[in-house]
PDB file of N, CA and C in Angstrom:
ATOM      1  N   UNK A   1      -8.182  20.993  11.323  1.00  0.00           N
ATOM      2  CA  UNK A   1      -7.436  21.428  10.160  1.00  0.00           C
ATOM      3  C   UNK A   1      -7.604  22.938  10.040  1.00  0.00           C
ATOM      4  N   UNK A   2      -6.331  23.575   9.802  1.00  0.00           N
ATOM      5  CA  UNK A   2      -6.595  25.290   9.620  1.00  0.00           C
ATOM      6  C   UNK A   2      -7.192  25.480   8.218  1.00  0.00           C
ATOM      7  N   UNK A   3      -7.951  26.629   8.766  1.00  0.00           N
ATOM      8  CA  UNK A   3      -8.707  27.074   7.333  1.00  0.00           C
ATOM      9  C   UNK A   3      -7.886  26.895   6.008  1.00  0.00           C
ATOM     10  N   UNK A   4      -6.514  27.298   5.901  1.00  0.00           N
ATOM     11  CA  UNK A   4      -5.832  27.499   5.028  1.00  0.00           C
ATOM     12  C   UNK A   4      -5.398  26.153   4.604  1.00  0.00           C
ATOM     13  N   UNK A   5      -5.295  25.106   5.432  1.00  0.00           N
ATOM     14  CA  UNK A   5      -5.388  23.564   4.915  1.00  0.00           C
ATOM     15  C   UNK A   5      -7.192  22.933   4.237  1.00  0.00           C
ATOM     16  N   UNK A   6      -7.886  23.679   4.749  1.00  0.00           N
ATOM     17  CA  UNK A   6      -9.248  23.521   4.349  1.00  0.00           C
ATOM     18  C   UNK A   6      -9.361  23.670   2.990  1.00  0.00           C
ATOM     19  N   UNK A   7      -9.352  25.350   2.837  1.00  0.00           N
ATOM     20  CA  UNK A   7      -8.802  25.507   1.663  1.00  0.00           C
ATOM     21  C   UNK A   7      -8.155  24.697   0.326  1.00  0.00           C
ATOM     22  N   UNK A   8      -7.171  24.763   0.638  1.00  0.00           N
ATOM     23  CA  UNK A   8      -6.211  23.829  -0.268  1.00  0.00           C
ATOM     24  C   UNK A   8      -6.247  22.285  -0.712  1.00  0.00           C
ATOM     25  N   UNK A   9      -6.743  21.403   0.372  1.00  0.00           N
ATOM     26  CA  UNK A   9      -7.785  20.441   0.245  1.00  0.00           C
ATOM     27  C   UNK A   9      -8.784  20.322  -0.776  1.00  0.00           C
ATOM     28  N   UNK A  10      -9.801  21.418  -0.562  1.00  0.00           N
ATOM     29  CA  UNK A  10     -10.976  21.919  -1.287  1.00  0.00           C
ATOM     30  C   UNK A  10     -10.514  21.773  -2.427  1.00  0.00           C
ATOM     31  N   UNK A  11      -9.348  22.646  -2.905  1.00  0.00           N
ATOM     32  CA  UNK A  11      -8.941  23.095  -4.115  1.00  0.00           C
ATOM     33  C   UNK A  11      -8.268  22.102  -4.787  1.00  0.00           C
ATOM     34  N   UNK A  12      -7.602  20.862  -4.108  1.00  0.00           N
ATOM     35  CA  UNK A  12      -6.723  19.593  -4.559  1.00  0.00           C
ATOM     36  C   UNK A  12      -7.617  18.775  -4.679  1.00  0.00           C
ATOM     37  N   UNK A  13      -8.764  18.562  -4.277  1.00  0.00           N
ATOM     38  CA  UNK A  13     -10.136  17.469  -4.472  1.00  0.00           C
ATOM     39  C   UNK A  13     -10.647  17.565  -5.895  1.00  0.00           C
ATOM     40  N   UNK A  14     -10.630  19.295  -6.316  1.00  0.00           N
ATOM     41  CA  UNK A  14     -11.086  19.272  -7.759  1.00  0.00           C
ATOM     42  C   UNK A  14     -10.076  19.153  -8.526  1.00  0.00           C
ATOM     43  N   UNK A  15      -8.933  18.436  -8.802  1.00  0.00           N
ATOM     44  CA  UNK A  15      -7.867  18.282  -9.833  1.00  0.00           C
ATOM     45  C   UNK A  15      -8.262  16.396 -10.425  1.00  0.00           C
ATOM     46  N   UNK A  16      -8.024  16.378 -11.515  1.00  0.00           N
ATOM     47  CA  UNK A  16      -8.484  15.108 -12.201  1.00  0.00           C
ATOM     48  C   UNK A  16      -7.445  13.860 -11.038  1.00  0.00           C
ATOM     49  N   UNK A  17      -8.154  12.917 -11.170  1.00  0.00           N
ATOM     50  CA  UNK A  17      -7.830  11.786 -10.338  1.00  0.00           C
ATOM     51  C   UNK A  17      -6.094  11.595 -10.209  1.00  0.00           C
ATOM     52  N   UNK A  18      -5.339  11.255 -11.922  1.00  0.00           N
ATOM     53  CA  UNK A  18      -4.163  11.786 -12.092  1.00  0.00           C
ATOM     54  C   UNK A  18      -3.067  12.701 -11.263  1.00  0.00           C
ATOM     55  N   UNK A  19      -3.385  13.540 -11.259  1.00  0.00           N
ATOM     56  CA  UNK A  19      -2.715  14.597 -10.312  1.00  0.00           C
ATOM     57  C   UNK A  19      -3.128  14.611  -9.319  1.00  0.00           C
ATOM     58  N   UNK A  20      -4.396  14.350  -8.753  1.00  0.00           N
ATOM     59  CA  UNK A  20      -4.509  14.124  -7.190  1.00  0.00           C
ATOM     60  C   UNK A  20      -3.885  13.085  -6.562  1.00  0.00           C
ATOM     61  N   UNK A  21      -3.444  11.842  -7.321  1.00  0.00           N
ATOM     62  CA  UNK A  21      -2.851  10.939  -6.750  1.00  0.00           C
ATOM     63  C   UNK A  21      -1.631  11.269  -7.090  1.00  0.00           C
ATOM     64  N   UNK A  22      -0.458  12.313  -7.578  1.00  0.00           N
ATOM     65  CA  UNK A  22       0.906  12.897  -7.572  1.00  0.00           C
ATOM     66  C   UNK A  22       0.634  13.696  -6.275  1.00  0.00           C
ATOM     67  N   UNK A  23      -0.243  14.306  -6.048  1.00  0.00           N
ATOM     68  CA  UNK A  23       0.319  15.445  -4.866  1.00  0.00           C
ATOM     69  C   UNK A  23      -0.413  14.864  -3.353  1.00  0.00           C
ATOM     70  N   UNK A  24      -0.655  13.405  -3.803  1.00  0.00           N
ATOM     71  CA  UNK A  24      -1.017  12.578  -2.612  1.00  0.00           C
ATOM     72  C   UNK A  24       0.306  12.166  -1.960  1.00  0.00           C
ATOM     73  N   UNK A  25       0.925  11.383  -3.463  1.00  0.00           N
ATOM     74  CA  UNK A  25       2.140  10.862  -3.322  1.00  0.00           C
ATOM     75  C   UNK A  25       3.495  11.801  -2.742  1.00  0.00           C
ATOM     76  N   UNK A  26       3.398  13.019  -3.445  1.00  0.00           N
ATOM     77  CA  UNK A  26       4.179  14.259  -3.032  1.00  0.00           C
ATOM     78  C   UNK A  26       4.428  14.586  -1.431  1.00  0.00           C
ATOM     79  N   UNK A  27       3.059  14.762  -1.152  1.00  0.00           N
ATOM     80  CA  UNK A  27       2.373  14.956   0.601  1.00  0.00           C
ATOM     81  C   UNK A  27       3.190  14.033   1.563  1.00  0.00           C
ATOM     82  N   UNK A  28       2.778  12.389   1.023  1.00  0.00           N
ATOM     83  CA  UNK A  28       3.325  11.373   1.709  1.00  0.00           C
ATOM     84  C   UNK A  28       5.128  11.179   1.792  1.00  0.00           C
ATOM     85  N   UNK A  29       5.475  11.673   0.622  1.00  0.00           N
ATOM     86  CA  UNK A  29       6.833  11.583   0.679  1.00  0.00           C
ATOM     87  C   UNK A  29       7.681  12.660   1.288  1.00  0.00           C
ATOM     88  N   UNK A  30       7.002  13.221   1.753  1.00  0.00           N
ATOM     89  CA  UNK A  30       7.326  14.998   2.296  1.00  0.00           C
ATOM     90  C   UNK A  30       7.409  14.456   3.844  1.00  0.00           C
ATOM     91  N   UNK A  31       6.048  13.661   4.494  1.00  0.00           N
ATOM     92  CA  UNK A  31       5.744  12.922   5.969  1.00  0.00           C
ATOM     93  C   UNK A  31       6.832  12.329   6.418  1.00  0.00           C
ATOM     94  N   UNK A  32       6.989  11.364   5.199  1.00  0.00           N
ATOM     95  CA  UNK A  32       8.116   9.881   5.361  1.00  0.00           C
ATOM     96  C   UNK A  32       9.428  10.095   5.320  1.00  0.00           C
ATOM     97  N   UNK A  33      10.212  11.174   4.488  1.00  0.00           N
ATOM     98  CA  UNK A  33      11.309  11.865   4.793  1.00  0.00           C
ATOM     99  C   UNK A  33      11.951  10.967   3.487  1.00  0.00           C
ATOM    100  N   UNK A  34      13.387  11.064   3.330  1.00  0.00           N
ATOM    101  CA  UNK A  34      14.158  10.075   2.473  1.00  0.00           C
ATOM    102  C   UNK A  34      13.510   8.626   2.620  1.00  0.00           C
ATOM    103  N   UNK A  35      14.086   7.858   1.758  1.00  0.00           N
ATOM    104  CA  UNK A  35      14.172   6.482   2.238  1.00  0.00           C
ATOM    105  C   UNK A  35      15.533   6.522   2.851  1.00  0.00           C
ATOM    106  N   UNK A  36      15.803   5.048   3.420  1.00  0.00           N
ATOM    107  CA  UNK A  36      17.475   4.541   3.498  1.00  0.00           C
ATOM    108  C   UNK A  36      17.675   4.495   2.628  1.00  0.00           C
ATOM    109  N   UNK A  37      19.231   4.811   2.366  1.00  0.00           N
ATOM    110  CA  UNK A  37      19.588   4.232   1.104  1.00  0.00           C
ATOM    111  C   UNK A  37      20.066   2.984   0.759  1.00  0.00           C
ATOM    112  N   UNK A  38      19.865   2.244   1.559  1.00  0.00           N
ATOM    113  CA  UNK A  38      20.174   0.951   1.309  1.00  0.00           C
ATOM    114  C   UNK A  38      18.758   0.036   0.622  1.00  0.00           C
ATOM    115  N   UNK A  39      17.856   0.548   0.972  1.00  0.00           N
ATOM    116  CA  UNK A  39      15.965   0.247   1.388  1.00  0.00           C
ATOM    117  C   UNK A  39      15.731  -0.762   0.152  1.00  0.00           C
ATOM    118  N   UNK A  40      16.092   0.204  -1.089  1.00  0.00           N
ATOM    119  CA  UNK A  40      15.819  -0.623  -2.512  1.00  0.00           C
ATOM    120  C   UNK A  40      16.515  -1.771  -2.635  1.00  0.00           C
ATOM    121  N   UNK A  41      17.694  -2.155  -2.472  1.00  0.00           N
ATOM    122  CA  UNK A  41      18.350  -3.493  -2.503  1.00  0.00           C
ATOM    123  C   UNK A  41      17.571  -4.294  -1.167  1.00  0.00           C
ATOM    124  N   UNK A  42      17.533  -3.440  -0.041  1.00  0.00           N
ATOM    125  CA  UNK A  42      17.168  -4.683   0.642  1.00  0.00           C
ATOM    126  C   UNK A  42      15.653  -5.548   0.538  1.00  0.00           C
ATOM    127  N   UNK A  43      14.943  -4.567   0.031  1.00  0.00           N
ATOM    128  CA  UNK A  43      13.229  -5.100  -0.644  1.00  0.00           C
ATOM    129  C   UNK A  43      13.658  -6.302  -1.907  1.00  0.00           C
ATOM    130  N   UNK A  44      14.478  -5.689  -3.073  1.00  0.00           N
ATOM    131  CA  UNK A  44      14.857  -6.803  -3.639  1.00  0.00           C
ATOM    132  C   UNK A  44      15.798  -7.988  -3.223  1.00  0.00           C
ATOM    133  N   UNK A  45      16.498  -8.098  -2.065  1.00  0.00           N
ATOM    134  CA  UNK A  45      16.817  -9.109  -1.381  1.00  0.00           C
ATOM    135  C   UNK A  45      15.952 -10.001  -0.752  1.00  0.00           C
ATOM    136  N   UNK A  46      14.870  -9.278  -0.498  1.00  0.00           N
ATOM    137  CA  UNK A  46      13.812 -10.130   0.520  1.00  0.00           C
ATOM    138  C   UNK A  46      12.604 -10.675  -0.780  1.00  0.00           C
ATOM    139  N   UNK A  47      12.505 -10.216  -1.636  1.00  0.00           N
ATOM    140  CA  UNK A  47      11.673 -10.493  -2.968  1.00  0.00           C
ATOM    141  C   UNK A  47      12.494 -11.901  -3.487  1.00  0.00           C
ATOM    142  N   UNK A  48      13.739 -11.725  -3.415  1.00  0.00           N
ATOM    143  CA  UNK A  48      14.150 -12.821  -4.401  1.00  0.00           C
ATOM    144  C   UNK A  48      14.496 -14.398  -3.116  1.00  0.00           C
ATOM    145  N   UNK A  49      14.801 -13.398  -2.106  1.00  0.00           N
ATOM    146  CA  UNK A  49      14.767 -14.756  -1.025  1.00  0.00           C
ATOM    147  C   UNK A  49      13.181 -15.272  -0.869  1.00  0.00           C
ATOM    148  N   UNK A  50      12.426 -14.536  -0.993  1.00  0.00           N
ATOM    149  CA  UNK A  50      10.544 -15.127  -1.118  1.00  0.00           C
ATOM    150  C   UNK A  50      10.741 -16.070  -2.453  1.00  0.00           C
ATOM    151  N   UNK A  51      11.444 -14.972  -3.634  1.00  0.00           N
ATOM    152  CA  UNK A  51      10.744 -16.170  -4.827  1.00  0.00           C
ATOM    153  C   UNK A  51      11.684 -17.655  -4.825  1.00  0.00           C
ATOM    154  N   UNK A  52      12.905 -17.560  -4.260  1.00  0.00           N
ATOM    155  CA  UNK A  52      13.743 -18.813  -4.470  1.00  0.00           C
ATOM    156  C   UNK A  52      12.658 -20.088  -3.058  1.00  0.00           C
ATOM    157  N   UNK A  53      12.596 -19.464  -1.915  1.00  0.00           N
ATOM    158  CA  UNK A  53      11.693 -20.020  -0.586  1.00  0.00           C
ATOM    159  C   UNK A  53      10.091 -21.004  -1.482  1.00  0.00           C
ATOM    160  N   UNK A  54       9.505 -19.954  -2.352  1.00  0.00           N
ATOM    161  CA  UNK A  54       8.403 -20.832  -3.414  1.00  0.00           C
ATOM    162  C   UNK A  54       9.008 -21.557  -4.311  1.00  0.00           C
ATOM    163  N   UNK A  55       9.959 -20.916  -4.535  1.00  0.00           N
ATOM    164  CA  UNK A  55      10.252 -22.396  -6.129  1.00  0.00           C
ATOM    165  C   UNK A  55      10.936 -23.501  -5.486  1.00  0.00           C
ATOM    166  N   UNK A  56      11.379 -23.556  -4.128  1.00  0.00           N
ATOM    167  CA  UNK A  56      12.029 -24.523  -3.483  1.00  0.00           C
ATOM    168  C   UNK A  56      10.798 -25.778  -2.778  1.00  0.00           C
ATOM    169  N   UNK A  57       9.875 -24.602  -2.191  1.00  0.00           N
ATOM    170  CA  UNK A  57       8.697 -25.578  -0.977  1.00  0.00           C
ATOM    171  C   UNK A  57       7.401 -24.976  -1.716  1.00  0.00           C
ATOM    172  N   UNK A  58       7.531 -24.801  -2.666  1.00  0.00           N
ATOM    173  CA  UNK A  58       6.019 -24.816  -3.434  1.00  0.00           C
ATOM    174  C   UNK A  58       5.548 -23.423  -2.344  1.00  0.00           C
ATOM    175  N   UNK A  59       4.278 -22.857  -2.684  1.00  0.00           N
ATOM    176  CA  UNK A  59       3.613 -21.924  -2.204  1.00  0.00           C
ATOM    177  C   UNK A  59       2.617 -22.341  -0.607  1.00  0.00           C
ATOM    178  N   UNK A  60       2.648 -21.245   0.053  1.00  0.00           N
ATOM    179  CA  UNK A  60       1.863 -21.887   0.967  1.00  0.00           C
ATOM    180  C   UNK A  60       0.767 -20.597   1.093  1.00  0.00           C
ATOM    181  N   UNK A  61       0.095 -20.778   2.224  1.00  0.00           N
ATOM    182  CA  UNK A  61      -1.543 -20.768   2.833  1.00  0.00           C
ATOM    183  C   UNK A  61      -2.578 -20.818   1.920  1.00  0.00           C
ATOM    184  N   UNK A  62      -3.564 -20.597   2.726  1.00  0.00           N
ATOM    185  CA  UNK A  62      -4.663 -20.786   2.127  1.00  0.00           C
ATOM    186  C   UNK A  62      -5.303 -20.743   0.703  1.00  0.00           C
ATOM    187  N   UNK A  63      -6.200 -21.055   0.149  1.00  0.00           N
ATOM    188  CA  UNK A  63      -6.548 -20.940  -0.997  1.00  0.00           C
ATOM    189  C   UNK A  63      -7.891 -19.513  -0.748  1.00  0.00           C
ATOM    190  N   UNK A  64      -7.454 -18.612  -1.819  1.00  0.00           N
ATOM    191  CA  UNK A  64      -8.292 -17.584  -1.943  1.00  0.00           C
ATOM    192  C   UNK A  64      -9.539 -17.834  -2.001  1.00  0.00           C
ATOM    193  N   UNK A  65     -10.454 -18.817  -2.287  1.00  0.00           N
ATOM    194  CA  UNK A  65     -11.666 -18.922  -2.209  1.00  0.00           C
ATOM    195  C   UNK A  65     -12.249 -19.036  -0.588  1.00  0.00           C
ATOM    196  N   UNK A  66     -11.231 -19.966  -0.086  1.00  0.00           N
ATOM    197  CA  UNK A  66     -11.210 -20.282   1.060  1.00  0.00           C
ATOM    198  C   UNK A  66     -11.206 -18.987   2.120  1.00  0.00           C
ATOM    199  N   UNK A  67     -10.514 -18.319   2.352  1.00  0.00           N
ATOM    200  CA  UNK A  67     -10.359 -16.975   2.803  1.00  0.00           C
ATOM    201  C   UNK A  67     -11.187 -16.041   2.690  1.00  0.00           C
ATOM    202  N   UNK A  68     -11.847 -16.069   0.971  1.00  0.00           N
ATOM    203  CA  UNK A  68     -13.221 -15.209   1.272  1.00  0.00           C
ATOM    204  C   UNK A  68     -14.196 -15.483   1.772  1.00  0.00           C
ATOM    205  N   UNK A  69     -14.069 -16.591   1.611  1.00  0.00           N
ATOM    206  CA  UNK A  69     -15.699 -17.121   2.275  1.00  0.00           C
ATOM    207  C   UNK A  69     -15.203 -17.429   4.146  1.00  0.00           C
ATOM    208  N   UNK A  70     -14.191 -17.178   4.583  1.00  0.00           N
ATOM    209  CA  UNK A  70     -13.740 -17.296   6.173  1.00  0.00           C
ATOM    210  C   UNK A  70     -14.421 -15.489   6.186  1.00  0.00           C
ATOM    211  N   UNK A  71     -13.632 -14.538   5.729  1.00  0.00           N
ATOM    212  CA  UNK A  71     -13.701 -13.705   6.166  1.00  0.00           C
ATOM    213  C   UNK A  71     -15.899 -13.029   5.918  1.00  0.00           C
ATOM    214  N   UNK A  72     -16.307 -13.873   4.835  1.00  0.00           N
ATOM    215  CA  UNK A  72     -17.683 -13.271   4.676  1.00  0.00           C
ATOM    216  C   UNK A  72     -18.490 -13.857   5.729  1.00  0.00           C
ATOM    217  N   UNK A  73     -18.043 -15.075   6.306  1.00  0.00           N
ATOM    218  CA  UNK A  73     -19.107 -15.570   7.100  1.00  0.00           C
ATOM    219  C   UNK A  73     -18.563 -14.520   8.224  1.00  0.00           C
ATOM    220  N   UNK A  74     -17.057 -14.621   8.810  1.00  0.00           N
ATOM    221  CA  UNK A  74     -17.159 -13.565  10.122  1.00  0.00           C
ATOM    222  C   UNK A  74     -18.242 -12.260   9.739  1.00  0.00           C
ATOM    223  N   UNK A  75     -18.175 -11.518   8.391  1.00  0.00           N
ATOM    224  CA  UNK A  75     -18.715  -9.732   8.314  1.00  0.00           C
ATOM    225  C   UNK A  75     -20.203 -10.295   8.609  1.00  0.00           C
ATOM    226  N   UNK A  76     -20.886 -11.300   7.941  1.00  0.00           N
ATOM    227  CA  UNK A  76     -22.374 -11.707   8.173  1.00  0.00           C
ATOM    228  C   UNK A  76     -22.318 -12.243   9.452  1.00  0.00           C
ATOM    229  N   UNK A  77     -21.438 -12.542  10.956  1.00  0.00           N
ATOM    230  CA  UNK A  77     -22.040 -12.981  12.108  1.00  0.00           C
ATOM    231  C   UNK A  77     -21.955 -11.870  13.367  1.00  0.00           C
ATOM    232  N   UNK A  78     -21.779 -10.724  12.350  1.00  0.00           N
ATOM    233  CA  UNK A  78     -21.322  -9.756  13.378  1.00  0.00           C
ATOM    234  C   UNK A  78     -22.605  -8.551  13.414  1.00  0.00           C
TER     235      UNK A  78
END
């Protein structure tokens, strides 16, 4: 990282949590470029084809208890 990104870093670390997470968001949207413009309808197309898919065949996988305790025994055998 150039000094002058060092810098500025430094200086964006001390801003209250609030605004560090706007000029996180700012940063990232600067990387990522536009969206499509189609992007927003098609997320809510795929949201409402998920929620009609559950209210039709009930919900599926696992049960969350189940899953934590899969994933704690893998972190404790490693």
């Amino acid at each position: 990282m150039s000094e002058q990104a060092e810098k500025l870093l430094s200086e964006a670390l001390k801003l209250p949590t609030s605004e560090r997470v706007r000029v996180a968001a700012e940063l990232l949207a600067s990387v990522e470029g536009e969206p499509e413009p189609d992007a927003e309808a098609a997320w809510a197309a795929e949201i409402d084809r998920r929620v009609r898919r559950v209210e039709a065949e009930g919900p599926k996988g696992d049960d969350w208890q189940d899953v934590h305790a899969r994933i704690a025994s893998r972190l404790r055998s490693k």
